[in-house]
Protein backbone atom coordinates (compact mmCIF):
# COMPACT_ATOMS: atom_id res chain seq x y z
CA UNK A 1 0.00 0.00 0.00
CA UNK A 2 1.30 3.54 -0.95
CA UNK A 3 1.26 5.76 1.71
CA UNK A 4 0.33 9.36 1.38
CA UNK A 5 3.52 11.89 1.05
CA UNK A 6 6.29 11.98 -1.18
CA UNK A 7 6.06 10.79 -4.39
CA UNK A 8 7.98 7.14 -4.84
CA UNK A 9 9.95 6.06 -7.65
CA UNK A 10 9.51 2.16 -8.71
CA UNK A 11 11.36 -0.05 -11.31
CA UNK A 12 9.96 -2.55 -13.18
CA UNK A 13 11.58 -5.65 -15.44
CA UNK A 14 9.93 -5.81 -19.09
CA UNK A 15 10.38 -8.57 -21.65
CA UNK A 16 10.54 -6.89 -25.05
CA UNK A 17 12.04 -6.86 -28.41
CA UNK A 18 14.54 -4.03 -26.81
CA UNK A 19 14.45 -5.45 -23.39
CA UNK A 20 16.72 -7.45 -21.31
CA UNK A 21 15.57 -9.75 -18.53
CA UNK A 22 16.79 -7.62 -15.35
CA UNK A 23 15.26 -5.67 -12.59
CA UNK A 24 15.40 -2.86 -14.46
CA UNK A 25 12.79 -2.02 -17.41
CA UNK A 26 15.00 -1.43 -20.53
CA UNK A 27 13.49 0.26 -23.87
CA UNK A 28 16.26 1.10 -26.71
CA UNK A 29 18.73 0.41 -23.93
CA UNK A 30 17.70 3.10 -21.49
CA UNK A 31 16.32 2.32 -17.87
CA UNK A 32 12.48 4.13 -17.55
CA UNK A 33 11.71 5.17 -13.71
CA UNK A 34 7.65 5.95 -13.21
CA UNK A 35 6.76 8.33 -10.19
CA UNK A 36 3.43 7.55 -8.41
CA UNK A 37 1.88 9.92 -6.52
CA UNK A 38 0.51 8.83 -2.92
CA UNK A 39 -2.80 7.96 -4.89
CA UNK A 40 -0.65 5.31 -6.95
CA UNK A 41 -1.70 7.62 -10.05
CA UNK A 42 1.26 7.58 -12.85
CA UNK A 43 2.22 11.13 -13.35
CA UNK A 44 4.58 10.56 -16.25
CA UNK A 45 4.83 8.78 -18.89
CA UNK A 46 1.72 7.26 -19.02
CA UNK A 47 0.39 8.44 -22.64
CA UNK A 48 -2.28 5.78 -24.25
CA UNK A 49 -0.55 3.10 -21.46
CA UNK A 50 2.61 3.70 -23.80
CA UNK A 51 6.06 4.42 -21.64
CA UNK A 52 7.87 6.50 -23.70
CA UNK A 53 11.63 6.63 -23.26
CA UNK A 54 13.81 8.94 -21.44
CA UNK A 55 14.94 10.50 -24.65
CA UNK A 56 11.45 11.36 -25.82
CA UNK A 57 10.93 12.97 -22.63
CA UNK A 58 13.94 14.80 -21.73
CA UNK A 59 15.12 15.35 -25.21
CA UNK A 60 13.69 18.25 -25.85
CA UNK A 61 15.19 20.04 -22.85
CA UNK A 62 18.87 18.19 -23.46
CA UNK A 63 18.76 20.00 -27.11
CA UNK A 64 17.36 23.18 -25.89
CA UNK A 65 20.53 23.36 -23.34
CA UNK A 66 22.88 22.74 -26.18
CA UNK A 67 21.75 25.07 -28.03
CA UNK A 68 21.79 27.46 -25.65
CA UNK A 69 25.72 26.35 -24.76
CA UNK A 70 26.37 26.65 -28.32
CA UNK A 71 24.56 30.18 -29.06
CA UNK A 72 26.66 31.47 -25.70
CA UNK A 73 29.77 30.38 -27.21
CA UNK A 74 29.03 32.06 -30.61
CA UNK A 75 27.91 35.48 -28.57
CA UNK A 76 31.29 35.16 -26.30
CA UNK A 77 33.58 34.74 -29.92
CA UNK A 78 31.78 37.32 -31.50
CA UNK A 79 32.01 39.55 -28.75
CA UNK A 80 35.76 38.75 -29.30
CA UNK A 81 36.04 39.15 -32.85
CA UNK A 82 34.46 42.49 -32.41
CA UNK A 83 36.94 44.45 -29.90
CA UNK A 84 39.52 43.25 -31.94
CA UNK A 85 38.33 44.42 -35.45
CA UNK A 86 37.26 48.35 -33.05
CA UNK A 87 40.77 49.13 -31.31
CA UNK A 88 40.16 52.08 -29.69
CA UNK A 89 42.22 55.52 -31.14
CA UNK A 90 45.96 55.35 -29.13
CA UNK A 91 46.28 58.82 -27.32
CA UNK A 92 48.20 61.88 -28.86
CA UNK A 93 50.41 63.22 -26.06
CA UNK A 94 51.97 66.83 -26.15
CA UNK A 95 55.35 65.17 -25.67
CA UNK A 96 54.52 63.33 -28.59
CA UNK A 97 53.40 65.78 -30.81
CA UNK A 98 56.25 67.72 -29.51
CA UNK A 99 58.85 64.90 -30.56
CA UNK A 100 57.14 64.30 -34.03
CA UNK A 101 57.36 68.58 -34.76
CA UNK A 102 60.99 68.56 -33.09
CA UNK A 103 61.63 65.58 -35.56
CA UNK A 104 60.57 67.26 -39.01
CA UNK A 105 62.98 70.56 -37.77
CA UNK A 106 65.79 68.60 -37.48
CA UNK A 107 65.57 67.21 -40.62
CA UNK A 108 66.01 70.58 -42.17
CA UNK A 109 69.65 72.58 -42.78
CA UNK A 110 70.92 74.55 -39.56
CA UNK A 111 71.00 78.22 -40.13
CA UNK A 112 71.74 81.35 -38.87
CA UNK A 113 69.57 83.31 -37.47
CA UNK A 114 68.80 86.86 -38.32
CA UNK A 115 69.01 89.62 -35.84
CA UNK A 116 67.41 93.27 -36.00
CA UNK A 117 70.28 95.72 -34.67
CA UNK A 118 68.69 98.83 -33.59
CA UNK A 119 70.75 102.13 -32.84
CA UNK A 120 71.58 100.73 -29.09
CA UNK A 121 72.54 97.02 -30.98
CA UNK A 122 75.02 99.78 -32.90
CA UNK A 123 76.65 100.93 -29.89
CA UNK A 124 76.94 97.24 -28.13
CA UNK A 125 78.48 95.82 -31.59
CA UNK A 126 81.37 99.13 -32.03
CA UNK A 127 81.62 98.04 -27.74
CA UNK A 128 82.39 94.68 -28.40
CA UNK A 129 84.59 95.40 -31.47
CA UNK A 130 81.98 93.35 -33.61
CA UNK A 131 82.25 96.66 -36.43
CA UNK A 132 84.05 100.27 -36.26
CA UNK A 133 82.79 103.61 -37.95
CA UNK A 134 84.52 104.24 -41.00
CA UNK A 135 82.64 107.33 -42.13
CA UNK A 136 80.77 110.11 -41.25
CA UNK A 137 78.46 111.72 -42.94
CA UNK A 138 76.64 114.17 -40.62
CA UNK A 139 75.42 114.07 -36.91
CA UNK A 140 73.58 110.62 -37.01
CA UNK A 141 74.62 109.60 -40.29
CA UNK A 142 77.88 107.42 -40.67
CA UNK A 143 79.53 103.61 -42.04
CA UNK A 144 80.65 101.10 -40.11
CA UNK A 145 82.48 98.03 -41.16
CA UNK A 146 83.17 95.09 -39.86
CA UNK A 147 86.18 93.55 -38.07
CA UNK A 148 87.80 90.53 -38.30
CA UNK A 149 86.47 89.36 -35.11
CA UNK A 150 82.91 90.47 -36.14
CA UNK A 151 83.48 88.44 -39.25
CA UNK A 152 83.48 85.24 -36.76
CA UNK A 153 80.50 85.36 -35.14
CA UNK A 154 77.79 87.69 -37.90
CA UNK A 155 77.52 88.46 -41.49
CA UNK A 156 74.94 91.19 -43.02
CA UNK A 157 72.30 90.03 -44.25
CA UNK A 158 72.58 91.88 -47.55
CA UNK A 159 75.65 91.24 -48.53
CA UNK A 160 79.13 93.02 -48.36
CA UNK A 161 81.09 94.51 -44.54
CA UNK A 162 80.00 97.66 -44.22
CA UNK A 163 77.08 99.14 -42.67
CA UNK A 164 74.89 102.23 -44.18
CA UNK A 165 73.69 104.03 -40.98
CA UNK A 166 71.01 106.11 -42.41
CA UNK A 167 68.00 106.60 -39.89
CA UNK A 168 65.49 109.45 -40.33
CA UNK A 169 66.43 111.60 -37.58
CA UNK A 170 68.39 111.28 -34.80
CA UNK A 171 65.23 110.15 -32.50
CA UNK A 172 64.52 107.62 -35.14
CA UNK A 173 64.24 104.65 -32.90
CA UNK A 174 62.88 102.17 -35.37
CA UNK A 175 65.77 102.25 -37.91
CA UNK A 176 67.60 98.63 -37.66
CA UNK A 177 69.74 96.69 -39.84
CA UNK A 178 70.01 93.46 -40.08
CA UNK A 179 73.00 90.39 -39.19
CA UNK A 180 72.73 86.66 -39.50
CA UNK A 181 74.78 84.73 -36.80
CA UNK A 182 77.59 82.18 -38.26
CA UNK A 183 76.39 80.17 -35.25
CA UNK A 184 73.62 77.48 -37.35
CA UNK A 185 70.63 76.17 -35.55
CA UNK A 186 67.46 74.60 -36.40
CA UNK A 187 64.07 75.63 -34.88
CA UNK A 188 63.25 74.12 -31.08
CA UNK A 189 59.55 73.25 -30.92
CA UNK A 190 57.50 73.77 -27.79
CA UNK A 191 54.00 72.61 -27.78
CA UNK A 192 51.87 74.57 -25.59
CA UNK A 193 48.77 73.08 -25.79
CA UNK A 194 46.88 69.78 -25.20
CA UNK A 195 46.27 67.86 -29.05
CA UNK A 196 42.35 68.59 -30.42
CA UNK A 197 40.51 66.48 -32.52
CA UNK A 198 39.74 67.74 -35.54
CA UNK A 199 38.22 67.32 -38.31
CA UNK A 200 38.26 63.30 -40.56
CA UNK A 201 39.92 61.87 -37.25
CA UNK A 202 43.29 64.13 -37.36
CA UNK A 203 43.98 66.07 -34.60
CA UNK A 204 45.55 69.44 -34.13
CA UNK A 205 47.82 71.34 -31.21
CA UNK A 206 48.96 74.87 -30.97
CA UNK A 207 53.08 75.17 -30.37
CA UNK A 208 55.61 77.83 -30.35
CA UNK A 209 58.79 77.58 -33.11
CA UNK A 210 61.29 79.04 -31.62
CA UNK A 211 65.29 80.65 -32.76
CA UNK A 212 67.75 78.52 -31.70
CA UNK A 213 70.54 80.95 -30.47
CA UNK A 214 73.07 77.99 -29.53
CA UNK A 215 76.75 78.87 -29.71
CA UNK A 216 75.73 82.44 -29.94
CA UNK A 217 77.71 84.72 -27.99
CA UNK A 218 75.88 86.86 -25.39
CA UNK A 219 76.37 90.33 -26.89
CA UNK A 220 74.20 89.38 -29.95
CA UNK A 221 71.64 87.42 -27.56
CA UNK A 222 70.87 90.69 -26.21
CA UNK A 223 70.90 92.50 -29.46
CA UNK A 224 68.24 89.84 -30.54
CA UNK A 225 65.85 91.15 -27.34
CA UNK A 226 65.40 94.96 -29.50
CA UNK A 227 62.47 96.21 -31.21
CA UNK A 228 61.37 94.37 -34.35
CA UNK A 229 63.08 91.30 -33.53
CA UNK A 230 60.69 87.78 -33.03
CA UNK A 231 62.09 84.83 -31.61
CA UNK A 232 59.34 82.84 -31.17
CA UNK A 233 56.18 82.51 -33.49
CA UNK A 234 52.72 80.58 -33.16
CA UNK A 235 51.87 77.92 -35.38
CA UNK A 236 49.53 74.83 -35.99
CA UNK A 237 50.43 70.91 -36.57
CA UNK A 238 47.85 68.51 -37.93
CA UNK A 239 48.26 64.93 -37.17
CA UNK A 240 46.32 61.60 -38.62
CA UNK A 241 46.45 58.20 -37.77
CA UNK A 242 48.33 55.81 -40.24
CA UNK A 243 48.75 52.09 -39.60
CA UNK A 244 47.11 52.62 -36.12
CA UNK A 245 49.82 55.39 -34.60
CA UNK A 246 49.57 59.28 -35.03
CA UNK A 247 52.06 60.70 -37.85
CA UNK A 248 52.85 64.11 -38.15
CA UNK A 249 50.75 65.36 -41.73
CA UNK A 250 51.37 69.19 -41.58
CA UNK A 251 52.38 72.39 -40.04
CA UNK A 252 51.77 76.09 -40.73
């Protein structure tokens, strides 16, 4: 007699075409458990008094779960496949941008740089024996030419050894002439600003070219600090992307 409470599991021996003798029933080579209830009512596989296998019952469920393993698998690869084919864009540093800008100047020729000489720069240069007045024409008027030991360090930018002092007046402050240093440089770069992105993925920073006045000697240093004389200027660099790393594309 089955007692009321949980439901019992029973096993049965069947003599079939499938079956072998045993204590277990055996259909298609698979042992088949019934559960009673406490009434002794068959709550599974009891279908037109046909036992069905396991497979026919739990089939459906085993399939289901393997297709759920495999459509996990595909999501995980595919998730995969896709941060690999979207890197994300590398970062543009200023030191970078300021290497890759340094870079392009140094591949250019060294040259001298050219110097304003107002009428105090006049006085410093006959001071430091740089040039010595050769003529004079009236109160403010006069030549000076250059020494041998101004011939080391500075040429004139026009040409020639001897300078045409000619100013307006003799408050004309803005008169210069200009030298070029023998000392040769290239540009020094200094970026000033954090890269922006611009325009079809390039980006852009703001930096500062400025005279290289290496080697020079100190007297002309300070004759580069007159009026009219600029020794640092503003300009732009645009960078893009090639083969996955920023590369330098223009400056102006």
């Amino acid at each position: 007699m089955i007692q009321a409470g949980k439901p019992r599991r029973f096993s049965f021996g069947f003599s079939g075409k499938n079956a072998v003798q045993g204590t277990n029933l055996l259909f298609a080579d698979e042992a088949i458990e019934i559960e009673l209830t406490h009434r002794g009512v068959q709550e599974k596989n009891d279908v037109a008094n046909q036992i069905e296998p396991f497979e026919a019952v739990g089939g459906g469920k085993v399939k289901n779960a393997r297709k759920l393993l495999a459509l996990g698998i595909m999501g995980i690869v595919g998730a995969g496949l896709l941060m690999a084919g979207c890197k994300s864009t590398p970062e543009l540093t200023q030191a970078e941008a300021q290497a890759m800008i340094q870079a392009k100047y140094d591949q250019m020729t060294p040259k001298g740089a050219i110097i304003l000489v107002d009428e105090q720069g006049l006085q410093r240069g006959v001071t430091a024996k740089y040039w010595e007045r050769t003529k004079v024409y009236n109160r403010f008027w006069g030549d000076f030419t250059l020494t041998p030991e101004g011939k080391k360090v500075l040429s004139l930018q026009k040409g020639g050894d001897v300078i045409h002092w000619q100013p307006l007046n003799a408050g004309d402050k803005n008169y210069t002439f200009a030298v070029m240093t023998v000392a040769a440089n290239r540009f020094k770069a200094h970026v000033t600003d954090d890269p922006q992105d611009d325009v079809g993925s390039t980006k852009t920073v703001s930096y500062q070219e400025n005279v290289n006045l290496e080697g020079v000697p100190d007297d002309l240093k300070i004759m580069s600090s007159g009026p009219g004389n600029r020794l640092s200027t503003k300009h732009v660099a645009t960078f893009a992307l090639d083969g996955g790393a920023w590369k330098l594309q223009s400056t102006n």
